[in-house]
PDB file of N, CA and C in Angstrom:
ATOM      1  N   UNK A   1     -20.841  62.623  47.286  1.00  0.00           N
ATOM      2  CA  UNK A   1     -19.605  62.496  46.527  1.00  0.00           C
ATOM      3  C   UNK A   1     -18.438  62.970  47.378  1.00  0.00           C
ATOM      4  N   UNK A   2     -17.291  62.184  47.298  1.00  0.00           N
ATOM      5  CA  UNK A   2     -16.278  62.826  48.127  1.00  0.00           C
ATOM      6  C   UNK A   2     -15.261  63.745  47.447  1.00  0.00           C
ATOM      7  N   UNK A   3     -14.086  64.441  48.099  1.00  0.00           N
ATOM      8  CA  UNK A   3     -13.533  65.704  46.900  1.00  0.00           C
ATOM      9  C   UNK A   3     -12.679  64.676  45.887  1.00  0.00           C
ATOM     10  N   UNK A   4     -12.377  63.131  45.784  1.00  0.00           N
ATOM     11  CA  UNK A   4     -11.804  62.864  44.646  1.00  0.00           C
ATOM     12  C   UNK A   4     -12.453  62.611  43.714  1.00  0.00           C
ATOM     13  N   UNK A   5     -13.713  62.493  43.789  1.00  0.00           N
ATOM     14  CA  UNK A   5     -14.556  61.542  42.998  1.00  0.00           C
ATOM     15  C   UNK A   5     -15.213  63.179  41.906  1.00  0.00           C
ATOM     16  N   UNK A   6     -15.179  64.135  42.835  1.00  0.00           N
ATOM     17  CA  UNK A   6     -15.774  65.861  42.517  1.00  0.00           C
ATOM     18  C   UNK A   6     -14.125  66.121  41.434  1.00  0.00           C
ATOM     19  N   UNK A   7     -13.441  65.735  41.499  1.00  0.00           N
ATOM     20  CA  UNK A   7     -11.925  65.897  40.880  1.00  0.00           C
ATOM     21  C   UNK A   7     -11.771  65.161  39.832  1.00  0.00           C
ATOM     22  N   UNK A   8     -12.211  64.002  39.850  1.00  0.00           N
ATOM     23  CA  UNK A   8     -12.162  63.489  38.416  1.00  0.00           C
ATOM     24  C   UNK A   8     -13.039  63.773  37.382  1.00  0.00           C
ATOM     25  N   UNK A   9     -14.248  63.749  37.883  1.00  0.00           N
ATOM     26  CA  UNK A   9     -15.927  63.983  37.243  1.00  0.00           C
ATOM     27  C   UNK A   9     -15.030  65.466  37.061  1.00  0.00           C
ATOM     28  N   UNK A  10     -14.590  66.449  37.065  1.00  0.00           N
ATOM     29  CA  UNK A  10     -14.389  67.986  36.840  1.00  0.00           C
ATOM     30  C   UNK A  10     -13.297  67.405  36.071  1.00  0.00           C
ATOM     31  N   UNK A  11     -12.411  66.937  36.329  1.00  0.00           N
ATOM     32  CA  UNK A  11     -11.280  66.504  35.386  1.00  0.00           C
ATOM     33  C   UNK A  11     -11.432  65.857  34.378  1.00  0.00           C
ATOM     34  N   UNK A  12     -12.054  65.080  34.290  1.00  0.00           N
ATOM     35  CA  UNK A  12     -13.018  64.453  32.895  1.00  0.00           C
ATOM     36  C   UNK A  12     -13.512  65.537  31.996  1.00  0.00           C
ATOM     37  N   UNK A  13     -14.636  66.385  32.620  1.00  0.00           N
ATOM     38  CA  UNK A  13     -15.296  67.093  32.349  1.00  0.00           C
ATOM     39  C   UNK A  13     -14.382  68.615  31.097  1.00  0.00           C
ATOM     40  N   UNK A  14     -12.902  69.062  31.768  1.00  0.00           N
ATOM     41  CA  UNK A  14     -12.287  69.715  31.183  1.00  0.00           C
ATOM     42  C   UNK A  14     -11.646  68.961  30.138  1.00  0.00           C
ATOM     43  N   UNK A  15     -11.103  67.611  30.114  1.00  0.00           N
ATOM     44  CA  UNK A  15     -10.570  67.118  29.182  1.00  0.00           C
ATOM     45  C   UNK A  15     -11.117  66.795  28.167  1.00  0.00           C
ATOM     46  N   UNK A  16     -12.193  66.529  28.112  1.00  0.00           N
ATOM     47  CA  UNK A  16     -13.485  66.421  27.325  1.00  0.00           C
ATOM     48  C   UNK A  16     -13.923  68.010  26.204  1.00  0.00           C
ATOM     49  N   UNK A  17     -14.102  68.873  27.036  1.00  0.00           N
ATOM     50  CA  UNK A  17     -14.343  69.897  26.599  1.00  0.00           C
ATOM     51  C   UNK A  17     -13.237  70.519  25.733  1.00  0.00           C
ATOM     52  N   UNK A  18     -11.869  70.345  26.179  1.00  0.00           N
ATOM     53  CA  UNK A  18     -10.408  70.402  25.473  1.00  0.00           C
ATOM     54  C   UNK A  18     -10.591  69.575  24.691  1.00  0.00           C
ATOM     55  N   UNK A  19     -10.883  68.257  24.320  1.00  0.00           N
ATOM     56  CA  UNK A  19     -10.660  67.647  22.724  1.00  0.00           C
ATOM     57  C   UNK A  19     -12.084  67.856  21.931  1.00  0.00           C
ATOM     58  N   UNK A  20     -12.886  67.971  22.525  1.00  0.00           N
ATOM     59  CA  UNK A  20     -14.076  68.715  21.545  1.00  0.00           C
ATOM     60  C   UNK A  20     -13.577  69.735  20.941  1.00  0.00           C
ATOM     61  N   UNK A  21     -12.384  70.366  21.261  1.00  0.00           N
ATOM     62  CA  UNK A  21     -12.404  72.389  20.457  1.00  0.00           C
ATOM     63  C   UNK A  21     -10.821  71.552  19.695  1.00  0.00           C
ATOM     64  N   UNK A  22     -10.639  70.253  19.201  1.00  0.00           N
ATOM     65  CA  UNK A  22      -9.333  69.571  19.331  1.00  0.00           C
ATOM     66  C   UNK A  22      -8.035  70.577  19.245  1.00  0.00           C
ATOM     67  N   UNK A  23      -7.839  71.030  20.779  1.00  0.00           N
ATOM     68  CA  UNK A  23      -6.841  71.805  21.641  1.00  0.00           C
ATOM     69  C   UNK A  23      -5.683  70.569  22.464  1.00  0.00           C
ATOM     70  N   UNK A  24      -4.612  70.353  22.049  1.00  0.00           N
ATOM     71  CA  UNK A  24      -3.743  69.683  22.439  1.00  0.00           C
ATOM     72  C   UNK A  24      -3.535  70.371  24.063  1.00  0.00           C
ATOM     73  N   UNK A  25      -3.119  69.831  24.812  1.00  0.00           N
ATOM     74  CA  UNK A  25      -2.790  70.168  26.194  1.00  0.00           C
ATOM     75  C   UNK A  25      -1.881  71.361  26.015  1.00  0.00           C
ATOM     76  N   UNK A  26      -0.985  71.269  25.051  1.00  0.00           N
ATOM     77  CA  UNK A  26      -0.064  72.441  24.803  1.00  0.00           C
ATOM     78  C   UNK A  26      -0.749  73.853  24.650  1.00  0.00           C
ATOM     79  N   UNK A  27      -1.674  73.274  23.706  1.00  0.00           N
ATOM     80  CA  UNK A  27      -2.058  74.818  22.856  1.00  0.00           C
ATOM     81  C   UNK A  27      -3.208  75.127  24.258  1.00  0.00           C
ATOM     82  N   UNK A  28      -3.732  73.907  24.883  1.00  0.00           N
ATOM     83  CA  UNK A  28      -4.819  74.599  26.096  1.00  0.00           C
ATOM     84  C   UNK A  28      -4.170  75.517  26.961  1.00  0.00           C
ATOM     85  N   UNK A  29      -2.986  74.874  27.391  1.00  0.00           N
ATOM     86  CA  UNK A  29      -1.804  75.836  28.278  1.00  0.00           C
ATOM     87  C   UNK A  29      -1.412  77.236  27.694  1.00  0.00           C
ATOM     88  N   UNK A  30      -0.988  77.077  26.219  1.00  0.00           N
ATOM     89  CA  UNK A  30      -0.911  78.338  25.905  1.00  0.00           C
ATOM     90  C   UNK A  30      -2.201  79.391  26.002  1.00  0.00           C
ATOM     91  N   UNK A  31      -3.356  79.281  26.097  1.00  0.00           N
ATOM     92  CA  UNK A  31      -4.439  79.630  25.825  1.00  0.00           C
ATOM     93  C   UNK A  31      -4.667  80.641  27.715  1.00  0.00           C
ATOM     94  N   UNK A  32      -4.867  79.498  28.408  1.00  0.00           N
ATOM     95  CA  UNK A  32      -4.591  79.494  29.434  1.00  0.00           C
ATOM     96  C   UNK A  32      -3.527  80.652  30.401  1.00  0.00           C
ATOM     97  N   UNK A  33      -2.783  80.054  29.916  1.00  0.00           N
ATOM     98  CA  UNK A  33      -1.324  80.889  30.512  1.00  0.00           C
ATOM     99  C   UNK A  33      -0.568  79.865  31.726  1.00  0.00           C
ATOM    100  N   UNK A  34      -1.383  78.853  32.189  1.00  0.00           N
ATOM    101  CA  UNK A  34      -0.830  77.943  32.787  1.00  0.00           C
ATOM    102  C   UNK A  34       0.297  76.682  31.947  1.00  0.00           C
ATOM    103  N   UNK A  35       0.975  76.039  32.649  1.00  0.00           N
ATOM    104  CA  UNK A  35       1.673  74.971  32.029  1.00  0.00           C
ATOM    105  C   UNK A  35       1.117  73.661  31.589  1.00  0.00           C
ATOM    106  N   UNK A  36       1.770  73.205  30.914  1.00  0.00           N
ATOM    107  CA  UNK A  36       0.469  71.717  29.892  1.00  0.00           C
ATOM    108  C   UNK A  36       0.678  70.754  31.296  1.00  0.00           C
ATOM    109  N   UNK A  37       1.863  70.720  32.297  1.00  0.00           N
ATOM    110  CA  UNK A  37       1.909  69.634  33.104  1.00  0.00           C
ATOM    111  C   UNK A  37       0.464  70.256  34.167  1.00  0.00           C
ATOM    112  N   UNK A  38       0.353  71.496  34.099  1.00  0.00           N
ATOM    113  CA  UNK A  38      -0.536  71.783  35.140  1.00  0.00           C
ATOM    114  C   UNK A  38      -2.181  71.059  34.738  1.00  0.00           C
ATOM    115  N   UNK A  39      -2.002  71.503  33.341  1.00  0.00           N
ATOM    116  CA  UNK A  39      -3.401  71.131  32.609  1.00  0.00           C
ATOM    117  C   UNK A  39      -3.457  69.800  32.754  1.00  0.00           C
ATOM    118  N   UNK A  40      -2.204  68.863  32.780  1.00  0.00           N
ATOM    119  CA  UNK A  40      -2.847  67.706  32.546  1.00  0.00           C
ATOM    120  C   UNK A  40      -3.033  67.069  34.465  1.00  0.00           C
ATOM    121  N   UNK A  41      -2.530  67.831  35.489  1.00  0.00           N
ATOM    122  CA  UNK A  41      -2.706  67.611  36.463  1.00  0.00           C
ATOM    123  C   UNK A  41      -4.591  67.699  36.854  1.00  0.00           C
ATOM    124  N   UNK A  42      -4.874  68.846  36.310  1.00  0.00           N
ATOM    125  CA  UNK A  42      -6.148  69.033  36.575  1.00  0.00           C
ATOM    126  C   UNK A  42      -7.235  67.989  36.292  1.00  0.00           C
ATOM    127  N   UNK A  43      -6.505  67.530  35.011  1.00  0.00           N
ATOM    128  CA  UNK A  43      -6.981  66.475  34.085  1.00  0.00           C
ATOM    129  C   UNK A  43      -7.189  65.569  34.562  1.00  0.00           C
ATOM    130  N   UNK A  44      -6.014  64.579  35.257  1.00  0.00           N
ATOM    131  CA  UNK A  44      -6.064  63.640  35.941  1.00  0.00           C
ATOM    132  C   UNK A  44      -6.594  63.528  37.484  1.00  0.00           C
ATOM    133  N   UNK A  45      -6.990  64.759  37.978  1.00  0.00           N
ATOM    134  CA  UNK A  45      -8.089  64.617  39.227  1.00  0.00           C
ATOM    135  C   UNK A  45      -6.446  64.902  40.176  1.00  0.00           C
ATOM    136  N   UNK A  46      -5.426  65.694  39.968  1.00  0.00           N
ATOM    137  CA  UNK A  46      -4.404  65.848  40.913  1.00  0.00           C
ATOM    138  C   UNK A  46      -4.187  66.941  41.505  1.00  0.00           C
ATOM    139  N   UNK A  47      -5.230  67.757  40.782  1.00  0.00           N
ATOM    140  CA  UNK A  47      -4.718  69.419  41.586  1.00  0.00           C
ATOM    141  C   UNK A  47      -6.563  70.048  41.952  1.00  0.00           C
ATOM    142  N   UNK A  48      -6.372  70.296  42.715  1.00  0.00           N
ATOM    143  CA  UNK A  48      -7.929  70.868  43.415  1.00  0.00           C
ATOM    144  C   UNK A  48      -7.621  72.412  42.510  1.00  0.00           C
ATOM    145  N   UNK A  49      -8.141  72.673  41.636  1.00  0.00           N
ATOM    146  CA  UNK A  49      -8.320  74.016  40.713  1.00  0.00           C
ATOM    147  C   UNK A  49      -8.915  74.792  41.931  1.00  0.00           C
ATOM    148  N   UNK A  50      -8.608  76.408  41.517  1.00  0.00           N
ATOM    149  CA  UNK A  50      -9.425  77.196  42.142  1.00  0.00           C
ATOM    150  C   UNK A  50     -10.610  78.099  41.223  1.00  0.00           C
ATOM    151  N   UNK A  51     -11.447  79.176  41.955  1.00  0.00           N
ATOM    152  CA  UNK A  51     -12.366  79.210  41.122  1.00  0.00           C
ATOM    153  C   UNK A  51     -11.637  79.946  40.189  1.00  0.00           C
ATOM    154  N   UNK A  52     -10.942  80.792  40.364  1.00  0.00           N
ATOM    155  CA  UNK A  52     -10.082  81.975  39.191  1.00  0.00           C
ATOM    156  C   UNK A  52      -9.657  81.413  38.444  1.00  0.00           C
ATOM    157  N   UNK A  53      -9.112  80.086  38.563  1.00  0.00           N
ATOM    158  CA  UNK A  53      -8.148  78.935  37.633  1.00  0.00           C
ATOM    159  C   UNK A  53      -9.609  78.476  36.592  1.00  0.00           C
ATOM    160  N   UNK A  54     -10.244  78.029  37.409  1.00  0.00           N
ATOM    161  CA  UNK A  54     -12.115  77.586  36.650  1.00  0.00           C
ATOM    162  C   UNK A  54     -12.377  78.720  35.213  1.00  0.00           C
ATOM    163  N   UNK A  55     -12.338  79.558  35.800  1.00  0.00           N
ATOM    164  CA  UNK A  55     -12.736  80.602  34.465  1.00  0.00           C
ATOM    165  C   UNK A  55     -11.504  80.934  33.956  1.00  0.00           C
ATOM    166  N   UNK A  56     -10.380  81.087  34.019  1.00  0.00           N
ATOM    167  CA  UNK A  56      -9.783  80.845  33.013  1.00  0.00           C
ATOM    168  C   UNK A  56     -10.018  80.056  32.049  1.00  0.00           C
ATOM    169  N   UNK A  57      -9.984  78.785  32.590  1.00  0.00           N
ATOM    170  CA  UNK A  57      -9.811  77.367  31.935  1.00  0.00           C
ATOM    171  C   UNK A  57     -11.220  77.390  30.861  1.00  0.00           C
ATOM    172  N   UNK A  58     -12.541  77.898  31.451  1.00  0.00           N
ATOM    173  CA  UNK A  58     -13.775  78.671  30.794  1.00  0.00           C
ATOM    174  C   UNK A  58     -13.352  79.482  29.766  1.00  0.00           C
ATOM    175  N   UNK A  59     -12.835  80.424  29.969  1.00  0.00           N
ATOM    176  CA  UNK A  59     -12.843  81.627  28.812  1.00  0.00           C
ATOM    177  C   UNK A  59     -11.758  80.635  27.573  1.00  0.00           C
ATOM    178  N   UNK A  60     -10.781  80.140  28.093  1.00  0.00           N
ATOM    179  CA  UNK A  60     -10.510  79.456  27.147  1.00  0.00           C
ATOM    180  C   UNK A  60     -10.648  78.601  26.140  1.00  0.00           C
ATOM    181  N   UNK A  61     -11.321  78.045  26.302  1.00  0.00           N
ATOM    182  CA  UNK A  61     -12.743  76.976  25.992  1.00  0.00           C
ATOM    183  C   UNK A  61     -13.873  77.679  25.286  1.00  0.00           C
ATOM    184  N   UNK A  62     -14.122  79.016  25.841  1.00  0.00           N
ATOM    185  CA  UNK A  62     -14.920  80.155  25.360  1.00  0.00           C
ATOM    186  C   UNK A  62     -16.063  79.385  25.704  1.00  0.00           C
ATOM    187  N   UNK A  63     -16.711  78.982  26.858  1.00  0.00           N
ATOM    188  CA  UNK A  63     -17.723  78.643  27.515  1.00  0.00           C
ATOM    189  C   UNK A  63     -18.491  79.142  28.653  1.00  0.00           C
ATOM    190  N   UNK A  64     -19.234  78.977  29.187  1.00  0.00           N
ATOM    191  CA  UNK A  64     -20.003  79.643  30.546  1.00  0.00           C
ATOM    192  C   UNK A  64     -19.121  78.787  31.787  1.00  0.00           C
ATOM    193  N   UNK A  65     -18.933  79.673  32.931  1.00  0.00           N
ATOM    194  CA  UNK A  65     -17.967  78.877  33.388  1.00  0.00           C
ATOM    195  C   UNK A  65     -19.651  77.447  34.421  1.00  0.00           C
ATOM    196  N   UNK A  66     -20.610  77.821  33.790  1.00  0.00           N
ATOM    197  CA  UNK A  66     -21.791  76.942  34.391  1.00  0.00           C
ATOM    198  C   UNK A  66     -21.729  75.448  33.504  1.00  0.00           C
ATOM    199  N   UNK A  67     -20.551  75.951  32.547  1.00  0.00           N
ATOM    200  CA  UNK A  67     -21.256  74.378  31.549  1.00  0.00           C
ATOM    201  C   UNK A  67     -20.169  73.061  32.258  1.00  0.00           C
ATOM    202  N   UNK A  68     -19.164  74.419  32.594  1.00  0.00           N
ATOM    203  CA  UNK A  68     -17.991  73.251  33.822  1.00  0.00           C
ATOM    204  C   UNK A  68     -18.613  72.411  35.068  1.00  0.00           C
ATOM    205  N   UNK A  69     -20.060  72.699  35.233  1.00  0.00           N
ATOM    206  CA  UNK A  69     -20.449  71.939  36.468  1.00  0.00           C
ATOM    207  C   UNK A  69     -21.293  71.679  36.528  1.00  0.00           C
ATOM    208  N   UNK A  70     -21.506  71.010  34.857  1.00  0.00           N
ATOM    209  CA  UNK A  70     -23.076  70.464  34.390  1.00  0.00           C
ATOM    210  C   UNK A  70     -22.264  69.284  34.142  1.00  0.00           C
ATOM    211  N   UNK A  71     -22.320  67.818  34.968  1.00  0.00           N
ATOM    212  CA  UNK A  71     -22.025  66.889  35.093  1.00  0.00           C
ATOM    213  C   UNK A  71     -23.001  66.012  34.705  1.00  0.00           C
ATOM    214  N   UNK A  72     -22.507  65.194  34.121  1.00  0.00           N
ATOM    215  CA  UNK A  72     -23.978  63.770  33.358  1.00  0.00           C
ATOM    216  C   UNK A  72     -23.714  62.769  34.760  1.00  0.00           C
ATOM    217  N   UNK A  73     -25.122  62.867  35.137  1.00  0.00           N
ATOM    218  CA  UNK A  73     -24.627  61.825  36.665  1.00  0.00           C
ATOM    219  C   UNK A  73     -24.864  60.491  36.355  1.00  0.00           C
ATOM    220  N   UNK A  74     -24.959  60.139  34.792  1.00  0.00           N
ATOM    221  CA  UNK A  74     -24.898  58.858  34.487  1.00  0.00           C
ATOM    222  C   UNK A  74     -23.220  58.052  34.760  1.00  0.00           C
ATOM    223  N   UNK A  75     -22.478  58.813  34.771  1.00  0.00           N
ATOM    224  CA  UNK A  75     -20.868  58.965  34.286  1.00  0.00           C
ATOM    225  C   UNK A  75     -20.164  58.345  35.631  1.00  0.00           C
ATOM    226  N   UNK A  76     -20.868  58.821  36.771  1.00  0.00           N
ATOM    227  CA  UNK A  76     -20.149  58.298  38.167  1.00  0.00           C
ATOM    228  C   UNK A  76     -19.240  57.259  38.041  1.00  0.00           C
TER     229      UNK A  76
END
């Protein structure tokens, strides 16, 4: 996999997990402490997250930050 293809599949993966808890980009940002343009950057496979940014984005979600990189490799 190359790092865009690792960026969307993760960007999918958070946006997904954000309308399952149905958290508007706003209220994820507020949650977060980051900005909704940032959230939706991540979203769209535009910003390479770091790991500290990862568990945030986890605790917010109130998840393991392991369920962020349990990818369905049907999805490619």
């Amino acid at each position: 996999m190359n790092q865009q293809t690792i960026l969307q599949i993760f960007g999918d993966k958070i946006k997904n997990e954000r309308i399952k808890r149905n958290l508007s980009q706003e209220k994820f940002a507020e949650l977060t402490g980051f900005h909704r343009t940032y959230i939706g950057m991540v979203e769209r496979a535009e910003r390479n997250i770091t790991l500290s940014n990862i568990e945030k984005f986890a605790n917010a979600l109130d998840i393991d930050l392991k369920t962020l990189f349990t990818f369905d490799e049907t999805k490619k």
